[in-house]
Protein backbone atom coordinates (compact mmCIF):
# COMPACT_ATOMS: atom_id res chain seq x y z
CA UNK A 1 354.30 226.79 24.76
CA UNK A 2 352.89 227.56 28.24
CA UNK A 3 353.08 231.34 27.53
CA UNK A 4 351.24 231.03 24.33
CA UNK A 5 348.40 229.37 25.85
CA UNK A 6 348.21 231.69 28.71
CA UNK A 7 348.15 234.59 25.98
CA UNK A 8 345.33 233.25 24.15
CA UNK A 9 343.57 232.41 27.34
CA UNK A 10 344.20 236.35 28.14
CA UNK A 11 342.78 236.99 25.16
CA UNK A 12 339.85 235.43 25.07
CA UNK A 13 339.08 236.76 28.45
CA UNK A 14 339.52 240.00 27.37
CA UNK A 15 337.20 239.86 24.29
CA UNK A 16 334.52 238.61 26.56
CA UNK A 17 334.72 241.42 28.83
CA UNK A 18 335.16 243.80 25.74
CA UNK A 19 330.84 243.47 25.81
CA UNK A 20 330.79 244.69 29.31
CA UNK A 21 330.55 248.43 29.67
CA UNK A 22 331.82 248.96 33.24
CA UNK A 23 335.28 247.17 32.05
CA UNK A 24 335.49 249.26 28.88
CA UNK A 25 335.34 252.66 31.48
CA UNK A 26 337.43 251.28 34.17
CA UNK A 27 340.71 252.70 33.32
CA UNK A 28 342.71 249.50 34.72
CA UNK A 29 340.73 247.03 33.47
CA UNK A 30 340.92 248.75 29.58
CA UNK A 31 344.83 248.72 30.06
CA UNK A 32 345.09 245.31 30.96
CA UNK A 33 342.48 244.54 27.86
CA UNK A 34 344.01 246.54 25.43
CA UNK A 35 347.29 244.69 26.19
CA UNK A 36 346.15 241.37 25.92
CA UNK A 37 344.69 242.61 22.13
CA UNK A 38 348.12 243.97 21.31
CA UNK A 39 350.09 240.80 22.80
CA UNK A 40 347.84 238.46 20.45
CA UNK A 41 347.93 240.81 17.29
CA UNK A 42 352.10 241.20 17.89
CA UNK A 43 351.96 237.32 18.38
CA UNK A 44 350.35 237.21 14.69
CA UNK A 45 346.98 236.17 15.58
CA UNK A 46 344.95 237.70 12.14
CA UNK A 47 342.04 237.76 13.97
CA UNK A 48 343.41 239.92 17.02
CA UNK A 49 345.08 242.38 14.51
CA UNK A 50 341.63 242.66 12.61
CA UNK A 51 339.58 243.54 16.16
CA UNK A 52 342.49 245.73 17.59
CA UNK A 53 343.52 247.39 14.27
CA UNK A 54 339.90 248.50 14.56
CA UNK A 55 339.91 249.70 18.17
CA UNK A 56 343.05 251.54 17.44
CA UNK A 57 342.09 253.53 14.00
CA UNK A 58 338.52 254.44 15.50
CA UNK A 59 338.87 254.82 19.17
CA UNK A 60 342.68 254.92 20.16
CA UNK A 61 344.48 257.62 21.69
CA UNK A 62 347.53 259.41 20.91
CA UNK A 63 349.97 260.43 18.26
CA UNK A 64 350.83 257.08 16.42
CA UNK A 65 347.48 254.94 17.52
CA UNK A 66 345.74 255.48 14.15
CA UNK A 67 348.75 254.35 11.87
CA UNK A 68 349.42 251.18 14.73
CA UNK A 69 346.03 250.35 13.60
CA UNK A 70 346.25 250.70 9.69
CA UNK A 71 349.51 248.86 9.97
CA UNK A 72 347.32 245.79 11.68
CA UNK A 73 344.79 245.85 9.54
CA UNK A 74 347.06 245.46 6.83
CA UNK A 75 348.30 242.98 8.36
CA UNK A 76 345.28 241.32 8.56
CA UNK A 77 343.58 242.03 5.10
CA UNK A 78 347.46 240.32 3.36
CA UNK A 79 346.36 237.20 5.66
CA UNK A 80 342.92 237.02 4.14
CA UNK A 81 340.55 238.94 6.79
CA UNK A 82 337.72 240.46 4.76
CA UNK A 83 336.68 243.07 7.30
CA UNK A 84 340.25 244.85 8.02
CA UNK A 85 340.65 244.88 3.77
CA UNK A 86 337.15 246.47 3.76
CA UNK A 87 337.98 248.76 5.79
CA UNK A 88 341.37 249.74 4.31
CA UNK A 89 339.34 250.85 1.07
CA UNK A 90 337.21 252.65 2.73
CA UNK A 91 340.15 254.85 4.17
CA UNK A 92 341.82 254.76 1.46
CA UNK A 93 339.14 256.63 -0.66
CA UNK A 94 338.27 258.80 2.72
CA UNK A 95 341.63 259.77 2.14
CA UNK A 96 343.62 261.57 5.51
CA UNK A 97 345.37 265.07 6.21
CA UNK A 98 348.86 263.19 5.14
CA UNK A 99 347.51 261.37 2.01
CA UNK A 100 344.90 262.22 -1.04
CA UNK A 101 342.20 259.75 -1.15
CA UNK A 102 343.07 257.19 -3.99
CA UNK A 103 340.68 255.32 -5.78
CA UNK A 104 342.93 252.20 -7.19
CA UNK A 105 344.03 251.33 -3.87
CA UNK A 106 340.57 251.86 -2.56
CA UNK A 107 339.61 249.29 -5.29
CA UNK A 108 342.39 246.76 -4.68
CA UNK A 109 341.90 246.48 -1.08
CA UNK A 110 337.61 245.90 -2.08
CA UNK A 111 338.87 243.31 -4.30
CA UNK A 112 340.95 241.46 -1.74
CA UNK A 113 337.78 241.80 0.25
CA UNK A 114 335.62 240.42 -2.20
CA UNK A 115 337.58 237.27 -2.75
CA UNK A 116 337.40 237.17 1.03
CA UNK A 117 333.73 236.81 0.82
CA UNK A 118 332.75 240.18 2.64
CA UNK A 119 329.12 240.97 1.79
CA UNK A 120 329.45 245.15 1.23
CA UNK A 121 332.92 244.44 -1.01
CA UNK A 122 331.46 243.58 -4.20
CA UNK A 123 329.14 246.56 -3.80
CA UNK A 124 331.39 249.26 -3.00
CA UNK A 125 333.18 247.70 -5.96
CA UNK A 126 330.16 248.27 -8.18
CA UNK A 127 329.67 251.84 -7.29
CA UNK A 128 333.62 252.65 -7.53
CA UNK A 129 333.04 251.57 -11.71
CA UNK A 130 330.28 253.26 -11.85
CA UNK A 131 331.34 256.26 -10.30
CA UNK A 132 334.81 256.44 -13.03
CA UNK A 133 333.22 255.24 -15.99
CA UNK A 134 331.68 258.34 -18.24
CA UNK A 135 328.27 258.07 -18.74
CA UNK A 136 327.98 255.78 -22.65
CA UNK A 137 324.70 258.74 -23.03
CA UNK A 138 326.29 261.38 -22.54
CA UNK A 139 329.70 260.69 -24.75
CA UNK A 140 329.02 261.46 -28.52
């Protein structure tokens, strides 16, 4: 119990000094950040694997850090988070070196979105029918 508190304490800490610059380039302050956003996303929290799923698939470093972030976000969009299920469509029709860009899943993880109440969801949605469906005009 007391450990869990602490954690989100951490957390919350760490998210505040997130809008500070110097922290961000201090190289031991961003470690001790960046693992207080891990230890809440690991712990579950949707809302720390959203923000640090992210961090990790635009800005992390390393071999695995952009597939540790796709795996939160995922996490995150199957617990309801409209932003990381956003997001997750638009990668999945961006497509990457080790996978083709794919439309359907693109347009599943909008429609999880939608229902989620993200603003840009419906739209992409919208322009991902339009963009399939022939042209009634120009089919005779």
């Amino acid at each position: 119990m007391f450990w869990r508190l602490k954690a989100r304490l951490s957390y919350w800490l760490a998210r505040r000094l997130f809008h500070w610059p110097w922290f961000i380039r201090e190289p031991r302050s961003w470690r001790w950040m960046e693992g207080q956003f891990a230890r809440m996303a690991n712990l579950g929290d949707v809302d720390a694997q959203s923000f640090y799923g992210h961090i990790l698939t635009f800005r992390g470093q390393g071999l695995g850090a952009r597939e540790e972030g796709i795996r939160l976000l995922r996490l995150a969009a199957l617990a309801g988070d409209g932003k990381a299920a956003y997001q997750l469509g638009v990668i999945s029709l961006a497509g990457s070196a080790s996978k083709a860009p794919d439309a359907d899943e693109a347009s599943r993880w909008w429609t999880l979105s939608a229902k989620a109440g993200h603003p840009l969801a419906e739209l992409k949605l919208m322009q991902l029918n339009q963009s399939s469906d022939p042209d009634p005009a120009s089919v005779r």
